[in-house]
PDB file of N, CA and C in Angstrom:
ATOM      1  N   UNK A   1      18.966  45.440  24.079  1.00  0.00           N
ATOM      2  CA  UNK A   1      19.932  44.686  23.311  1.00  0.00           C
ATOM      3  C   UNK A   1      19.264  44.238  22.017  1.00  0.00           C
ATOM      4  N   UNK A   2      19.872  44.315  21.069  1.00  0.00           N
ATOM      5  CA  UNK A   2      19.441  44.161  19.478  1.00  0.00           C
ATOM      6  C   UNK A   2      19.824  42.877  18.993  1.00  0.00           C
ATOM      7  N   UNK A   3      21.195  42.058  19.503  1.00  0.00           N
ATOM      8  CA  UNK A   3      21.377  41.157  19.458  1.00  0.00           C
ATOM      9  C   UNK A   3      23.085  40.969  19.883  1.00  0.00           C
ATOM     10  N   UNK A   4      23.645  40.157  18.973  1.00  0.00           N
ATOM     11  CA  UNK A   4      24.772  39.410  19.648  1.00  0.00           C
ATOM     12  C   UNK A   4      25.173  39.005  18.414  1.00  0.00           C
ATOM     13  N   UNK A   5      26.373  39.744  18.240  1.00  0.00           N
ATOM     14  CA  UNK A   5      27.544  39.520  16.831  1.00  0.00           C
ATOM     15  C   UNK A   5      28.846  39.995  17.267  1.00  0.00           C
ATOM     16  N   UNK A   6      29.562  38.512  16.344  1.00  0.00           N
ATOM     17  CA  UNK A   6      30.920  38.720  16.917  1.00  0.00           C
ATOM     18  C   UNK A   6      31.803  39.964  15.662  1.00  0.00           C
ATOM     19  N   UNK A   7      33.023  40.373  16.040  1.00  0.00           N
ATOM     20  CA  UNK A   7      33.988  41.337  15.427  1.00  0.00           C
ATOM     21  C   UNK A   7      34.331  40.613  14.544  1.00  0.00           C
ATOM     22  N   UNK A   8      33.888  41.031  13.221  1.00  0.00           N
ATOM     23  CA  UNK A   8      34.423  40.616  12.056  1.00  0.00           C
ATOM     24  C   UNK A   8      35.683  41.583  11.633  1.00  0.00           C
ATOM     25  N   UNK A   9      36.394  42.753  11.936  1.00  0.00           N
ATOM     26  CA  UNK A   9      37.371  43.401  11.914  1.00  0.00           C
ATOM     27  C   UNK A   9      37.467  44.439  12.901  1.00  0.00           C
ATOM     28  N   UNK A  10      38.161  44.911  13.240  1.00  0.00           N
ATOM     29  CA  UNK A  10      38.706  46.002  14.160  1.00  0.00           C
ATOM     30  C   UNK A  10      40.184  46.243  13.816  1.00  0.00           C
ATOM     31  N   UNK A  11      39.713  47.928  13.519  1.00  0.00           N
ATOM     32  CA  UNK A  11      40.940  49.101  12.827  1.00  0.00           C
ATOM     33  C   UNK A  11      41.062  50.186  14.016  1.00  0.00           C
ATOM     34  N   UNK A  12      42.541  50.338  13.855  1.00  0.00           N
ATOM     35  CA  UNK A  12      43.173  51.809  14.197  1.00  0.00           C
ATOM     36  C   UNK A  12      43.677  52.555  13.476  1.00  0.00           C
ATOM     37  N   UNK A  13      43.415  53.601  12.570  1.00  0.00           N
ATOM     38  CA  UNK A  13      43.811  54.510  11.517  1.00  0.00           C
ATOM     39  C   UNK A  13      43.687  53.376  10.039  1.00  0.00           C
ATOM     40  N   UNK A  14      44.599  52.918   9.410  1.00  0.00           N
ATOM     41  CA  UNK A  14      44.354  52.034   8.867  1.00  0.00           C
ATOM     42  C   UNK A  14      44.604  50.410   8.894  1.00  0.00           C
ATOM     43  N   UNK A  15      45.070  50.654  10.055  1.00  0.00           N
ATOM     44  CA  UNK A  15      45.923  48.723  10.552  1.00  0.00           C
ATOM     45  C   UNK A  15      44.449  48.102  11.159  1.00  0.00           C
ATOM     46  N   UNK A  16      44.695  46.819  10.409  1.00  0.00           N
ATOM     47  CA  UNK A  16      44.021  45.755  11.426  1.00  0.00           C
ATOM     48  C   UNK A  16      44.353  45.792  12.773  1.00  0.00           C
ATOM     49  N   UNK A  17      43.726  45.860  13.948  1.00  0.00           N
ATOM     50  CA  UNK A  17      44.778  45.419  15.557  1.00  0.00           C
ATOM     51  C   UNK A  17      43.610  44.384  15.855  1.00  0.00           C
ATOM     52  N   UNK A  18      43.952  43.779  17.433  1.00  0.00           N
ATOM     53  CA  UNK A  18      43.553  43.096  17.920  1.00  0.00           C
ATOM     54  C   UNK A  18      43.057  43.476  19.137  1.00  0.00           C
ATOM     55  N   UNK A  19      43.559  44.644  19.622  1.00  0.00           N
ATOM     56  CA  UNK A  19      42.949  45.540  20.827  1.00  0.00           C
ATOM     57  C   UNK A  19      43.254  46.961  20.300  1.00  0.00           C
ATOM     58  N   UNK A  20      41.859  47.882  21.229  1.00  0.00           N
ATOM     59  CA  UNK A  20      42.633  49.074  20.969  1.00  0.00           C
ATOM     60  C   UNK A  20      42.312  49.569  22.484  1.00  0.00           C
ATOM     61  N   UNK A  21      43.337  50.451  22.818  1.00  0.00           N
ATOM     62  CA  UNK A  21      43.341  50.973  24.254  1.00  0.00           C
ATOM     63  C   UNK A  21      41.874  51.921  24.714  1.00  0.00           C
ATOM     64  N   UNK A  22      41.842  52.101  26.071  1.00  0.00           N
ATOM     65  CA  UNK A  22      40.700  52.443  25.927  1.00  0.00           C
ATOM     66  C   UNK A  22      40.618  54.319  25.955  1.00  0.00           C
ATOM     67  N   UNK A  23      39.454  54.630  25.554  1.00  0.00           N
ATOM     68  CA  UNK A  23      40.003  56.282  24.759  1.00  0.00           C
ATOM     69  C   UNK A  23      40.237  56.439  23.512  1.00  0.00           C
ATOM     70  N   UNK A  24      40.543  55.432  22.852  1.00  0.00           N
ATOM     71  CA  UNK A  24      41.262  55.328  21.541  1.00  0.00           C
ATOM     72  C   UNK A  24      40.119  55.604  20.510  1.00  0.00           C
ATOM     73  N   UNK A  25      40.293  55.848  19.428  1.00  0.00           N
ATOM     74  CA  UNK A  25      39.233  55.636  18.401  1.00  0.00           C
ATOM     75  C   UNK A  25      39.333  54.678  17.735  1.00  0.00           C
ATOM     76  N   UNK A  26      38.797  53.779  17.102  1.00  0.00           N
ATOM     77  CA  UNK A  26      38.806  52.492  16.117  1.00  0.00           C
ATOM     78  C   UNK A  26      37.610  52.624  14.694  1.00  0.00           C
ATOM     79  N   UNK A  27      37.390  51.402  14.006  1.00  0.00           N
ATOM     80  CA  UNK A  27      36.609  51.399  13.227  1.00  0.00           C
ATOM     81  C   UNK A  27      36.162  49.775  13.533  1.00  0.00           C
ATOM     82  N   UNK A  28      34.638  49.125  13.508  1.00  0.00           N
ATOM     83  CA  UNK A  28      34.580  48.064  14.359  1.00  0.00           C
ATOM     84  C   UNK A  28      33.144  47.212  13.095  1.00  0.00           C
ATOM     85  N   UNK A  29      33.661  46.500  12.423  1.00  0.00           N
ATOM     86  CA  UNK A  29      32.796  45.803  11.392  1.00  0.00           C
ATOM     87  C   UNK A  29      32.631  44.705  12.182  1.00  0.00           C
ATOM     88  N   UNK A  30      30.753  44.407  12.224  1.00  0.00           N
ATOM     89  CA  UNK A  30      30.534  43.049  12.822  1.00  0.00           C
ATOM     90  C   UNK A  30      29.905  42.453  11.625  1.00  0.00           C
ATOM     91  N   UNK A  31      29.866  41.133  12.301  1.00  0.00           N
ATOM     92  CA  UNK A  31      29.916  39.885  11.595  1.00  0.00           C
ATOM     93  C   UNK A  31      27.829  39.553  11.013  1.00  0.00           C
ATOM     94  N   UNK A  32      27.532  39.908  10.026  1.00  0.00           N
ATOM     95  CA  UNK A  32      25.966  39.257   9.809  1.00  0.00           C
ATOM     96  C   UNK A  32      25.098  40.266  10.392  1.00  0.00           C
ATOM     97  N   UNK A  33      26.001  42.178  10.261  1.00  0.00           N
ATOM     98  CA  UNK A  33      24.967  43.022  10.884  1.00  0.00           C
ATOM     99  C   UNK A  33      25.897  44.610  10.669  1.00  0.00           C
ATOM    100  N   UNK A  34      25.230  45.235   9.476  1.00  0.00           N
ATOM    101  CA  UNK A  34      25.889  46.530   8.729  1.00  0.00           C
ATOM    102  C   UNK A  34      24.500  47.680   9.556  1.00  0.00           C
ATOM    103  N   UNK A  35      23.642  47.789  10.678  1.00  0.00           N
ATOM    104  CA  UNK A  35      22.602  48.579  10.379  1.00  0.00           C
ATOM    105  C   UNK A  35      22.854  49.320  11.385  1.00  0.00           C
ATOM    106  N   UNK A  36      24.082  49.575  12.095  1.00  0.00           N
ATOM    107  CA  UNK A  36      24.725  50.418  12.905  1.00  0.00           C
ATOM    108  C   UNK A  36      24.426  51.847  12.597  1.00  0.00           C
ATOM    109  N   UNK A  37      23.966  52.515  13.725  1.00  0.00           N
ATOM    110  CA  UNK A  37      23.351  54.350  13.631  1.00  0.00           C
ATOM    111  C   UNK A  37      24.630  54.935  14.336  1.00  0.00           C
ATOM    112  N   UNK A  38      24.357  55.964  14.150  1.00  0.00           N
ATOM    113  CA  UNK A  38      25.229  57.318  15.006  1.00  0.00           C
ATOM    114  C   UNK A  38      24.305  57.240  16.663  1.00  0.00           C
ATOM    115  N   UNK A  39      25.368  57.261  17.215  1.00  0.00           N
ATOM    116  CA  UNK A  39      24.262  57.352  18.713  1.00  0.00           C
ATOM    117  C   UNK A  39      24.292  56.331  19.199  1.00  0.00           C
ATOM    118  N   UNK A  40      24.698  55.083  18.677  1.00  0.00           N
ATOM    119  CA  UNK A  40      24.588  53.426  19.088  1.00  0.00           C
ATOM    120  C   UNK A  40      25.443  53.148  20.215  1.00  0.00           C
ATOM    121  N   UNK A  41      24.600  52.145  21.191  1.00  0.00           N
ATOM    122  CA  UNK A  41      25.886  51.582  22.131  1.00  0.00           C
ATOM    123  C   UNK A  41      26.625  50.480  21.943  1.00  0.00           C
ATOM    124  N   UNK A  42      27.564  50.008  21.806  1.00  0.00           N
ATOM    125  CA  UNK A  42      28.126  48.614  21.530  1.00  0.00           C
ATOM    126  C   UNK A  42      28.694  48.536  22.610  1.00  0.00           C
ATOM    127  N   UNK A  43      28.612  47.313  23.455  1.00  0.00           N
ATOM    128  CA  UNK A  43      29.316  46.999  24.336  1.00  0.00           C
ATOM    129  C   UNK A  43      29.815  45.567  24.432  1.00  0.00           C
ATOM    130  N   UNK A  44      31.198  45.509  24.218  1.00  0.00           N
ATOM    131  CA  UNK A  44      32.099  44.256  23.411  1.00  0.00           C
ATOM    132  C   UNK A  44      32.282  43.545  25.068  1.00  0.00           C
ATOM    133  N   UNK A  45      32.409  42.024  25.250  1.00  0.00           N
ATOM    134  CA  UNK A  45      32.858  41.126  25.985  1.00  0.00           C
ATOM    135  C   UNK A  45      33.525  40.252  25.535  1.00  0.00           C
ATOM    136  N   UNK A  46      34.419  39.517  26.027  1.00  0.00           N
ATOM    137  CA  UNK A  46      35.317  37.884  25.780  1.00  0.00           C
ATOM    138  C   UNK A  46      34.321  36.694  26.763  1.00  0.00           C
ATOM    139  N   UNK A  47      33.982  35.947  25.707  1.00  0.00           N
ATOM    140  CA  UNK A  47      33.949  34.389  26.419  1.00  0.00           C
ATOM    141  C   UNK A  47      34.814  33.533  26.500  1.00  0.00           C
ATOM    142  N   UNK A  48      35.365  33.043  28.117  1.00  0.00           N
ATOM    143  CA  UNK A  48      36.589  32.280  28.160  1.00  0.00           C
ATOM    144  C   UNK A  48      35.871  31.130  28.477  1.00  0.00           C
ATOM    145  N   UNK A  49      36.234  30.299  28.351  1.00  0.00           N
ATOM    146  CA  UNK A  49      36.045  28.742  28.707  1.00  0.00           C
ATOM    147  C   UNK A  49      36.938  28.546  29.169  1.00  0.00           C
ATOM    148  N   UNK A  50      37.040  27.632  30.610  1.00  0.00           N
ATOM    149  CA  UNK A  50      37.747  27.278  31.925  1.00  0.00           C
ATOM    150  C   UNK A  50      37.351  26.249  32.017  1.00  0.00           C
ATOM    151  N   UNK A  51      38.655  25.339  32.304  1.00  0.00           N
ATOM    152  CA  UNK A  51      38.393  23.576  33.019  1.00  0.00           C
ATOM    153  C   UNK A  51      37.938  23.695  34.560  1.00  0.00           C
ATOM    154  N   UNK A  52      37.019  22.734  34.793  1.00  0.00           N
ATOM    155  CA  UNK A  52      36.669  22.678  36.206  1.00  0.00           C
ATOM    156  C   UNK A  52      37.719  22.091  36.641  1.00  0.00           C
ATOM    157  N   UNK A  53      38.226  22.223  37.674  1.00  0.00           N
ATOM    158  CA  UNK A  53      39.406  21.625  38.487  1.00  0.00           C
ATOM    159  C   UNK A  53      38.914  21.193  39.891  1.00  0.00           C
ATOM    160  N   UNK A  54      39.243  20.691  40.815  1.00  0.00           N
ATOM    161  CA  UNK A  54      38.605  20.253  42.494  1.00  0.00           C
ATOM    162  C   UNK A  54      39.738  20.709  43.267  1.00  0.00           C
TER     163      UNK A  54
END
């Protein structure tokens, strides 16, 4: 792991989206990090924050 940056944009053809299905192709600009190679793995997660409840 190289580090930890969030999605500063994500494209499908030319639209902004907010998801893209999976299979799909996109275009995926992160945030404080342009040094992306051919061959790279990115592997995207969500952090949810949840109330403790009893």
């Amino acid at each position: 792991m190289i580090g930890d940056y969030a999605i500063d944009t994500l494209r499908r053809e030319k639209d902004d989206v907010k998801e893209v299905r999976q299979g799909m192709e996109c275009g995926i600009k992160l945030m404080n990090f342009n040094d992306v190679k051919e061959a790279d793995t990115l592997e995207a997660y969500r952090i949810e924050h949840v109330a403790r409840t009893l």
